[in-house]
C-alpha atoms as a PDB file:
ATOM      1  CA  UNK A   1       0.000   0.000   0.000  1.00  0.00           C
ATOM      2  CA  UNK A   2       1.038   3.358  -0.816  1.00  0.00           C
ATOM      3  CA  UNK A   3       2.961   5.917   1.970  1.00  0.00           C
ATOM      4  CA  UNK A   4       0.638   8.614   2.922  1.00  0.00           C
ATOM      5  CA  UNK A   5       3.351  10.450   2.692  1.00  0.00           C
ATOM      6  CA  UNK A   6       4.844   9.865  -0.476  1.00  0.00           C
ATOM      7  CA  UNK A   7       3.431  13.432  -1.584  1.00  0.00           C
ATOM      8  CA  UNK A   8       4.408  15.460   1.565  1.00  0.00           C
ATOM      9  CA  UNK A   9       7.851  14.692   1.946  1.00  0.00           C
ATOM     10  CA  UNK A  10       9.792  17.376   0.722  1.00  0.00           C
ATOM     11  CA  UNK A  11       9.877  21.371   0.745  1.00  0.00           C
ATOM     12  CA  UNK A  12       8.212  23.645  -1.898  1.00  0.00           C
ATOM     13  CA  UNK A  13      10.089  25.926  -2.822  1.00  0.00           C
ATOM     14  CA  UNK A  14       9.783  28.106  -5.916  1.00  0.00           C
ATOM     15  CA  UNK A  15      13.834  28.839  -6.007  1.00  0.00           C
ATOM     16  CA  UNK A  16      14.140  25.397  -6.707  1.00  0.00           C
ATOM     17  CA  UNK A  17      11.872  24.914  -9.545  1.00  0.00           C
ATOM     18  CA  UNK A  18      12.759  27.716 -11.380  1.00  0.00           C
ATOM     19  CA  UNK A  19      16.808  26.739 -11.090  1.00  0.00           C
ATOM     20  CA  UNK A  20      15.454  23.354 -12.514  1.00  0.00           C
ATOM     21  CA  UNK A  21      13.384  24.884 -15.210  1.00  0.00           C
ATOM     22  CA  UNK A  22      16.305  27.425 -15.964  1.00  0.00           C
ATOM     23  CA  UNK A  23      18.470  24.368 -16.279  1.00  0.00           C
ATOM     24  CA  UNK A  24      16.304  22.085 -18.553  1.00  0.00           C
ATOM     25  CA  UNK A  25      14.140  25.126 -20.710  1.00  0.00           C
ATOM     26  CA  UNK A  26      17.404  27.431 -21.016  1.00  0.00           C
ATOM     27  CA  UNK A  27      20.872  25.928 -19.844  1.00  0.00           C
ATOM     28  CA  UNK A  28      20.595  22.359 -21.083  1.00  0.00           C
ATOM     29  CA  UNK A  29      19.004  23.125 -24.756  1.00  0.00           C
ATOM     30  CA  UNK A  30      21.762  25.843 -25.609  1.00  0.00           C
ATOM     31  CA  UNK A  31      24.635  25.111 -24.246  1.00  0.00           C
ATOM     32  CA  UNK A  32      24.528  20.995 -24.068  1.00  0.00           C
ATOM     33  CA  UNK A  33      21.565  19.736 -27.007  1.00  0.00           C
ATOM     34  CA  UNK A  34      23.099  22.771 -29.359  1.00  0.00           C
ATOM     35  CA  UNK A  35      26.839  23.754 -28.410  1.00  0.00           C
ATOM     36  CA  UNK A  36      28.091  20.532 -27.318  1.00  0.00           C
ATOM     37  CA  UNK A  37      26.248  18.671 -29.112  1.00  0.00           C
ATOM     38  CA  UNK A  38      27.847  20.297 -32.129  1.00  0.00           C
ATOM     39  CA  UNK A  39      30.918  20.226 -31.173  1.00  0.00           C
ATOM     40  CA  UNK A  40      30.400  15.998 -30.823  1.00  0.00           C
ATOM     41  CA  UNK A  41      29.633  15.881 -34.201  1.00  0.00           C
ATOM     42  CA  UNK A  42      32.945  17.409 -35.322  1.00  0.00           C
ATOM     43  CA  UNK A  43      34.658  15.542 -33.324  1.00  0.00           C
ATOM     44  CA  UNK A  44      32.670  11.596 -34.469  1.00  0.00           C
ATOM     45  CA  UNK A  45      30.799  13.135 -37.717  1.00  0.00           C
ATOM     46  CA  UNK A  46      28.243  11.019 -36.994  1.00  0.00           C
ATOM     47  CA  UNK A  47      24.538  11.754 -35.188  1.00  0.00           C
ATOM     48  CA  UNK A  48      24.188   8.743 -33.573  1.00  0.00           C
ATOM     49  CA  UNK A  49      27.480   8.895 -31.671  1.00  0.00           C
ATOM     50  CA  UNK A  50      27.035  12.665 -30.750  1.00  0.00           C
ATOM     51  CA  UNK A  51      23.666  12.495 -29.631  1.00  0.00           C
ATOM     52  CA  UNK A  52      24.411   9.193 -27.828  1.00  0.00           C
ATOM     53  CA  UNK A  53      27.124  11.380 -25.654  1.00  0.00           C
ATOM     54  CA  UNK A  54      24.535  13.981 -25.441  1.00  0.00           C
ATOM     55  CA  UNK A  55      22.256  11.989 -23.951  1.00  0.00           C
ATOM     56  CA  UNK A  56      24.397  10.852 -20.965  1.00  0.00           C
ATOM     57  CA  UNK A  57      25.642  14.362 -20.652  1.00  0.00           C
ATOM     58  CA  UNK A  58      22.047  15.517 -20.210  1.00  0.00           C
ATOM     59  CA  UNK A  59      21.559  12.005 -17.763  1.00  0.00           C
ATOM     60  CA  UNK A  60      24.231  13.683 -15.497  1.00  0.00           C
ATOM     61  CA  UNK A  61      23.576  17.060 -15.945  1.00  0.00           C
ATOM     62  CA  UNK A  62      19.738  16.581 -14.957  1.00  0.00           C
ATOM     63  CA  UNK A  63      20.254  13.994 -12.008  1.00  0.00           C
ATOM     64  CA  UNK A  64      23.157  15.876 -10.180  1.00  0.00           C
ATOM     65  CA  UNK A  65      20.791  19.172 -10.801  1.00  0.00           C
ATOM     66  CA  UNK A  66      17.861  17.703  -8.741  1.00  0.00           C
ATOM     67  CA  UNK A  67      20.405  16.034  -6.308  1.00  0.00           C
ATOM     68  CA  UNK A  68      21.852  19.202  -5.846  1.00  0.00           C
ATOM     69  CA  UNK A  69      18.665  21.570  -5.791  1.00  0.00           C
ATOM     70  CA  UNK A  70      16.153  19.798  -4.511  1.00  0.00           C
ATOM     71  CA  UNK A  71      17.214  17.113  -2.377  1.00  0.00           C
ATOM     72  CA  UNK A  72      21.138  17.793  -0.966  1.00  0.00           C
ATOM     73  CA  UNK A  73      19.930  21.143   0.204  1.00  0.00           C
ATOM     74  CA  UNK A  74      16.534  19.465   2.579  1.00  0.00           C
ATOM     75  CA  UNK A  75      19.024  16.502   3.441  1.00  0.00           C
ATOM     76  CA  UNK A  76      17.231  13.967   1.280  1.00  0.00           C
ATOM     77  CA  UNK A  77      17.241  10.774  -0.171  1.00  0.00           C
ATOM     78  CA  UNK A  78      16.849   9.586  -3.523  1.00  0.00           C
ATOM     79  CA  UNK A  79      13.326   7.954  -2.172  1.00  0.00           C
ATOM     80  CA  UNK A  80      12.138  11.410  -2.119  1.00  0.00           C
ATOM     81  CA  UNK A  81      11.346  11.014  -5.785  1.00  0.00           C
ATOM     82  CA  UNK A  82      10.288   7.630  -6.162  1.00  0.00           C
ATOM     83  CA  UNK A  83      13.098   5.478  -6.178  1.00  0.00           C
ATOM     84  CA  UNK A  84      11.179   2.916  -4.176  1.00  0.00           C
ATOM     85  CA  UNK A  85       9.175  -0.427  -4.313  1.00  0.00           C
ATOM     86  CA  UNK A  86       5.491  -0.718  -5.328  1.00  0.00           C
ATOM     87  CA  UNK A  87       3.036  -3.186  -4.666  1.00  0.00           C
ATOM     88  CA  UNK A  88       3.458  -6.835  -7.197  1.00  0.00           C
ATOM     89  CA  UNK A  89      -0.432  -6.166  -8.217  1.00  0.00           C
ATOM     90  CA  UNK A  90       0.395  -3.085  -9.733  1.00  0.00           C
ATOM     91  CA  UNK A  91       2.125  -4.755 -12.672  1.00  0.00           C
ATOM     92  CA  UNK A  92      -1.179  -5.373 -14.341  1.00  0.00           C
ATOM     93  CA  UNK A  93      -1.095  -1.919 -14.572  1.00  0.00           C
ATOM     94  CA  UNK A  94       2.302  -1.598 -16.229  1.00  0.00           C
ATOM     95  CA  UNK A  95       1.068  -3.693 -18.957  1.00  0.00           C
ATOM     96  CA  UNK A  96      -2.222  -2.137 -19.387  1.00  0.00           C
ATOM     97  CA  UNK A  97      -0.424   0.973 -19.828  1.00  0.00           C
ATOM     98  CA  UNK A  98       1.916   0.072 -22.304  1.00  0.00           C
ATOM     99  CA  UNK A  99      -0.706  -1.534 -24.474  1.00  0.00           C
ATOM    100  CA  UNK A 100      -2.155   2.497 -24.307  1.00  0.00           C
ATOM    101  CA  UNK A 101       0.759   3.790 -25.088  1.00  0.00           C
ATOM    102  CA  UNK A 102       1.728   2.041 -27.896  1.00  0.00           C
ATOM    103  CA  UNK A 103      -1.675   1.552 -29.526  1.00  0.00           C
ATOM    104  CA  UNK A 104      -2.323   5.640 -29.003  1.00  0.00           C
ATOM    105  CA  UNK A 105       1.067   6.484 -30.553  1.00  0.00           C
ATOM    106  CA  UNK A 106       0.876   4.097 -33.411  1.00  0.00           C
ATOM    107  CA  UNK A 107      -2.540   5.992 -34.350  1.00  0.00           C
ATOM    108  CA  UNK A 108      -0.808   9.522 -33.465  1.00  0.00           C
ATOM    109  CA  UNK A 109       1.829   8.818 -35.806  1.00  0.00           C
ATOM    110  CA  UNK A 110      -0.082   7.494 -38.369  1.00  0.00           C
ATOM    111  CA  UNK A 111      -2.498  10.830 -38.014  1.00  0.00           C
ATOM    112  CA  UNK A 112       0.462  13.158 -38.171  1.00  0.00           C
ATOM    113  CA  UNK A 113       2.326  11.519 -41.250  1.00  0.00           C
ATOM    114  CA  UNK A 114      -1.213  11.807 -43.334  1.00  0.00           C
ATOM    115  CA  UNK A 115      -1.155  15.331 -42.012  1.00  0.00           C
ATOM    116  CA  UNK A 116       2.325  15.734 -43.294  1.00  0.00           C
ATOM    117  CA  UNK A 117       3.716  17.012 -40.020  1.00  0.00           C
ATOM    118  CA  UNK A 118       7.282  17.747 -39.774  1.00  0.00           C
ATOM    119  CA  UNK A 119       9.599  15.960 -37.311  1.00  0.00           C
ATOM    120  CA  UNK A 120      13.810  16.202 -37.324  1.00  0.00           C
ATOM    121  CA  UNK A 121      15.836  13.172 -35.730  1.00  0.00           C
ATOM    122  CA  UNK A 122      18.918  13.222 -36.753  1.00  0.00           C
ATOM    123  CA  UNK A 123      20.198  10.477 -34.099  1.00  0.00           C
ATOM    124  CA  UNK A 124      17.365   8.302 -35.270  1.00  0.00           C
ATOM    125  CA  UNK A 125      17.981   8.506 -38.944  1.00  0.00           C
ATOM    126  CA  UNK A 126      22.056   7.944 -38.631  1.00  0.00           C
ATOM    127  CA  UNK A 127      20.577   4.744 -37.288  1.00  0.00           C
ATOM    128  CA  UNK A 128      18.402   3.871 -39.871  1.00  0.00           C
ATOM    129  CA  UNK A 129      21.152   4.787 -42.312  1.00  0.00           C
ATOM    130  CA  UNK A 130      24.162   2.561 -40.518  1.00  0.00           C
ATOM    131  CA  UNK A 131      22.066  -0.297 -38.886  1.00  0.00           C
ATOM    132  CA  UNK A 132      24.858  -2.831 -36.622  1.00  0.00           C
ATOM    133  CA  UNK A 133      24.354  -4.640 -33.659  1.00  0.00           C
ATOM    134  CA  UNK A 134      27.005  -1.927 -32.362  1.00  0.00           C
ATOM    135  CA  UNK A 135      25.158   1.283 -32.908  1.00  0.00           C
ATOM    136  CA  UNK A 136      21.765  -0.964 -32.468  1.00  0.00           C
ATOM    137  CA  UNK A 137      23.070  -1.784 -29.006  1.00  0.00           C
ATOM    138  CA  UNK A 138      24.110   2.468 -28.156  1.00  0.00           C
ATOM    139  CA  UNK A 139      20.598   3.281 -29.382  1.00  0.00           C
ATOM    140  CA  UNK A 140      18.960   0.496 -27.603  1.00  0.00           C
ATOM    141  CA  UNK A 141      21.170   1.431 -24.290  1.00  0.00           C
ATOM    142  CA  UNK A 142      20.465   5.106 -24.586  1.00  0.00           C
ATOM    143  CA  UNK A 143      16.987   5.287 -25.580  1.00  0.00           C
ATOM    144  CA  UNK A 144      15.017   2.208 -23.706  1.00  0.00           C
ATOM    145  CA  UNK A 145      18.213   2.747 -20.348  1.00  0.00           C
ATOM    146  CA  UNK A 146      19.195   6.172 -19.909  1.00  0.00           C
ATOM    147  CA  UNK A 147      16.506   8.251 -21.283  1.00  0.00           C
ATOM    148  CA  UNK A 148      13.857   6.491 -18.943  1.00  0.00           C
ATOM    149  CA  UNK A 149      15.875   6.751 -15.969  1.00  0.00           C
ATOM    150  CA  UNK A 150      17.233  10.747 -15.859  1.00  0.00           C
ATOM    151  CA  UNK A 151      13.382  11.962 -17.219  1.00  0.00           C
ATOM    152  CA  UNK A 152      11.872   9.942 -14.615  1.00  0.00           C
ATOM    153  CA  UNK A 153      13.715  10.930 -12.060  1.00  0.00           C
ATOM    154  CA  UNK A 154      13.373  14.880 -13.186  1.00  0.00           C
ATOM    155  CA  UNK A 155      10.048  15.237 -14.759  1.00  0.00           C
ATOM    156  CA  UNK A 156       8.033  13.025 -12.730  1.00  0.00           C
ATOM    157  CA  UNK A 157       9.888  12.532  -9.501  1.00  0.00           C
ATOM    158  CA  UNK A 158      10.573  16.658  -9.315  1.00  0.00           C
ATOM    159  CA  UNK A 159       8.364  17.846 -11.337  1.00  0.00           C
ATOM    160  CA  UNK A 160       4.980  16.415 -11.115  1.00  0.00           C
ATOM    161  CA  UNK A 161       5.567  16.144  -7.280  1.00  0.00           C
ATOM    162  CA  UNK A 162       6.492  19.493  -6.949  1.00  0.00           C
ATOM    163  CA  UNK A 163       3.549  21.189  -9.162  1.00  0.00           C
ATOM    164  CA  UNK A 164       1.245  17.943  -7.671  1.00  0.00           C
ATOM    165  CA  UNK A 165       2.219  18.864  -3.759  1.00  0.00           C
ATOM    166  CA  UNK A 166       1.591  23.004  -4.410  1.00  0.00           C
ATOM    167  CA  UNK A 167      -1.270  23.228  -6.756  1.00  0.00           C
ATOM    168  CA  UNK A 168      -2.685  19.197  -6.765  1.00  0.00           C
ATOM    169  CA  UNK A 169      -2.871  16.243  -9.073  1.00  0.00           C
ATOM    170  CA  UNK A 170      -4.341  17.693 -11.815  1.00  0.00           C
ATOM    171  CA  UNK A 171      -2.197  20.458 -12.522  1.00  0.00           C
ATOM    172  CA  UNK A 172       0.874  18.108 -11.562  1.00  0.00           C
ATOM    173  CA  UNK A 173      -0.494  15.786 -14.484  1.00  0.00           C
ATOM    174  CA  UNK A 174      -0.825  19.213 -16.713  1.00  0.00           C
ATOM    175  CA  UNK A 175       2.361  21.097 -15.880  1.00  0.00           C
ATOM    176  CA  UNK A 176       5.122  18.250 -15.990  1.00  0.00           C
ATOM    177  CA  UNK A 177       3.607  16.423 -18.841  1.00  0.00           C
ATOM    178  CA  UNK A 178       3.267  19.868 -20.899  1.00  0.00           C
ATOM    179  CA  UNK A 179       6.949  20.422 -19.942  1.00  0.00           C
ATOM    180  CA  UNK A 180       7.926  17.375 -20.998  1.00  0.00           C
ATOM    181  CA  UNK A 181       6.306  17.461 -24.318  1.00  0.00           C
ATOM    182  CA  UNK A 182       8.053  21.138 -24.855  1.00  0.00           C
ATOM    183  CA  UNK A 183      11.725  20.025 -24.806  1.00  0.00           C
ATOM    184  CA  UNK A 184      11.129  17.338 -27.529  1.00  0.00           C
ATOM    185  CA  UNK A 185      10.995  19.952 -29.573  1.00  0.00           C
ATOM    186  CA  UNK A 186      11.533  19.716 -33.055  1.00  0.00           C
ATOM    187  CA  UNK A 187      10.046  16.076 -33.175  1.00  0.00           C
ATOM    188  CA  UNK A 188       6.781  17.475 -33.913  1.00  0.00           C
ATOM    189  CA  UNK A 189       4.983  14.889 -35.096  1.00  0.00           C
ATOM    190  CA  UNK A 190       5.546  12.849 -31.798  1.00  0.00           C
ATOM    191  CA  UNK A 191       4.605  15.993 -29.560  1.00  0.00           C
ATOM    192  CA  UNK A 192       1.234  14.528 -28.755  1.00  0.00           C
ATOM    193  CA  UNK A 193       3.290  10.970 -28.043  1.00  0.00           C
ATOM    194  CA  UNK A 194       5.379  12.637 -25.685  1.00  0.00           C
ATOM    195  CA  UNK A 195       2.075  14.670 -24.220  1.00  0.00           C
ATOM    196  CA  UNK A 196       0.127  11.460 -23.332  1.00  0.00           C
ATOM    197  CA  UNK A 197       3.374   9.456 -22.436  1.00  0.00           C
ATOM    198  CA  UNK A 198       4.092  12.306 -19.461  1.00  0.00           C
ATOM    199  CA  UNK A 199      -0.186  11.972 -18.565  1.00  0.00           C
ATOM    200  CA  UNK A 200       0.794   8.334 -18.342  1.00  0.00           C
ATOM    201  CA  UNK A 201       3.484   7.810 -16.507  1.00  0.00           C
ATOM    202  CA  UNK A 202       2.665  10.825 -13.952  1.00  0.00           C
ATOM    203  CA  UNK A 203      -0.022   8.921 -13.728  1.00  0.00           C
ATOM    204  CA  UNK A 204       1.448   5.535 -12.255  1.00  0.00           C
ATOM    205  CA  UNK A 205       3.557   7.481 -10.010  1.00  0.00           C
ATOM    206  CA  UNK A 206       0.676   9.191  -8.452  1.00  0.00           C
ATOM    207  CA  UNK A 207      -1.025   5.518  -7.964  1.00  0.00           C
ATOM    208  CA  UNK A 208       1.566   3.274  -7.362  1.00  0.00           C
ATOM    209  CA  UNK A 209       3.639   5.829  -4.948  1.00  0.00           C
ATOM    210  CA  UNK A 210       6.781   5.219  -7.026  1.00  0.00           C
ATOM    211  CA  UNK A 211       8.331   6.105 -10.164  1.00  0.00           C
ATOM    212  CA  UNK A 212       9.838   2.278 -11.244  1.00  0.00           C
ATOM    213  CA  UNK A 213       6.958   2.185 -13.534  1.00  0.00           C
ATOM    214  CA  UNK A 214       7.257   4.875 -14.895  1.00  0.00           C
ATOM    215  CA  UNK A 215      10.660   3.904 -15.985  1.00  0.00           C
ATOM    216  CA  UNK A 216       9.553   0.704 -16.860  1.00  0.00           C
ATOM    217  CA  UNK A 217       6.503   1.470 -19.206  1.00  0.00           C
ATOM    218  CA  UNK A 218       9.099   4.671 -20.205  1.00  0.00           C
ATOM    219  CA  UNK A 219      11.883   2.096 -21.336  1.00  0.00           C
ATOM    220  CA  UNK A 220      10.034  -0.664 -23.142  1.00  0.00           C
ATOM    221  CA  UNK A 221       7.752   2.328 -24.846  1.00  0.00           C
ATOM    222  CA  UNK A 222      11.500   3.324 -26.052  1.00  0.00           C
ATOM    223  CA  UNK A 223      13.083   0.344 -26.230  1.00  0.00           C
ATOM    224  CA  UNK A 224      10.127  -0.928 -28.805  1.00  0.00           C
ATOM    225  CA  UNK A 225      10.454   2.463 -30.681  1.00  0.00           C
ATOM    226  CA  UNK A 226      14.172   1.649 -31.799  1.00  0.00           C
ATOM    227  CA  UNK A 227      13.244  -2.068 -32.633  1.00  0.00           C
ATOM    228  CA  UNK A 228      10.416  -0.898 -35.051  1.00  0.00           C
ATOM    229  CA  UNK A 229      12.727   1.960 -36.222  1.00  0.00           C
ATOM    230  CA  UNK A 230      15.695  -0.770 -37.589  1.00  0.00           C
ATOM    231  CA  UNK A 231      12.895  -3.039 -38.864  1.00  0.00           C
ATOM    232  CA  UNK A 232      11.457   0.201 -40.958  1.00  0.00           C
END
């Protein structure tokens, strides 16, 4: 059964969401996603590799930001966020979930290709161009691994909980998952994907108490994606 306090255990504090917005609407998009990740590709030439080591940067950068903003400073743990165990019953959710997701996102895409939506991946289609089981395995790894884990932890372990404890679930739902959707920017035609993913796995934190399936659902949804994009 769920803490009562899972919701209630840390400060609200509005320095510490704007340094984490600064850092992930302002800080990480110019100066890691564009600078570094430009200088990456002069270095490998190749948009895979960069945006592979772009990704962990932005892992780092993103978990040592709410380690040190939101958790160091109150003398907290990582359980603060949802690193903890949820109840065995609630994996009939998981699945349940992840049959949503992927059904909704398979009919979004389709939706926004008729509509002739524009999207830019450039780490997605170096993959599709140069398909091995090596750069299968550092898409795999980043995508379906890291990804999950660093956006879990920040927009659903900070954020939700922090817009959920000051203003209540449904802006919590509204705010993160809105967020969320923003930095995928200029995917557009997976915008509403990434909208309903963040309503989704807000979602199972706010039920289960925990943000493990979150990253679960989070890292299969991915995981599946990179499959489906070597196989296309």
């Amino acid at each position: 059964m769920m803490e009562k306090n899972v919701f209630n255990s840390m400060e609200r504090t509005y320095k510490e969401l704007c340094l984490l917005l600064l850092l992930t609407l302002v800080i990480v998009p110019i100066g890691v996603e564009l600078l570094l990740n430009e200088l990456f590709q002069l270095v490998f030439s190749n948009h895979l590799y960069s945006g592979t080591l772009t990704g962990f940067v932005m892992a780092i950068i993103f978990t040592l930001g709410v380690y040190f903003i939101a958790l160091r400073p109150q003398h907290l743990k990582w359980k603060v966020v949802g690193f903890r165990s949820f109840s065995k019953s609630y994996w009939i959710w998981i699945i349940v979930w992840m049959i949503v997701l992927l059904v909704t996102s398979i009919l979004i895409v389709i939706l926004m290709d008729f509509l002739q939506v524009g999207v830019e991946n450039r780490k997605t289609e170096s993959l599709k161009v140069n398909i091995t089981w090596f750069t299968f395995s550092i898409g795999f790894i980043s995508a379906a691994i890291i990804s999950p884990l660093y956006e879990e932890i920040f927009y659903r372990g900070f954020l939700y909980k922090w817009f959920r404890m000051k203003w209540g679930v449904g802006a919590g739902l509204f705010f993160s998952s809105f967020i969320f959707m923003l930095v995928h920017i200029p995917t557009y035609n997976t915008l509403p994907v990434n909208l309903i993913s963040g309503l989704i796995f807000a979602w199972t934190y706010e039920k289960s108490g925990s943000i493990l399936p979150a990253i679960i659902i989070h890292g299969a949804f991915n995981g599946i994606a990179v499959i489906l994009t070597t196989l296309v």
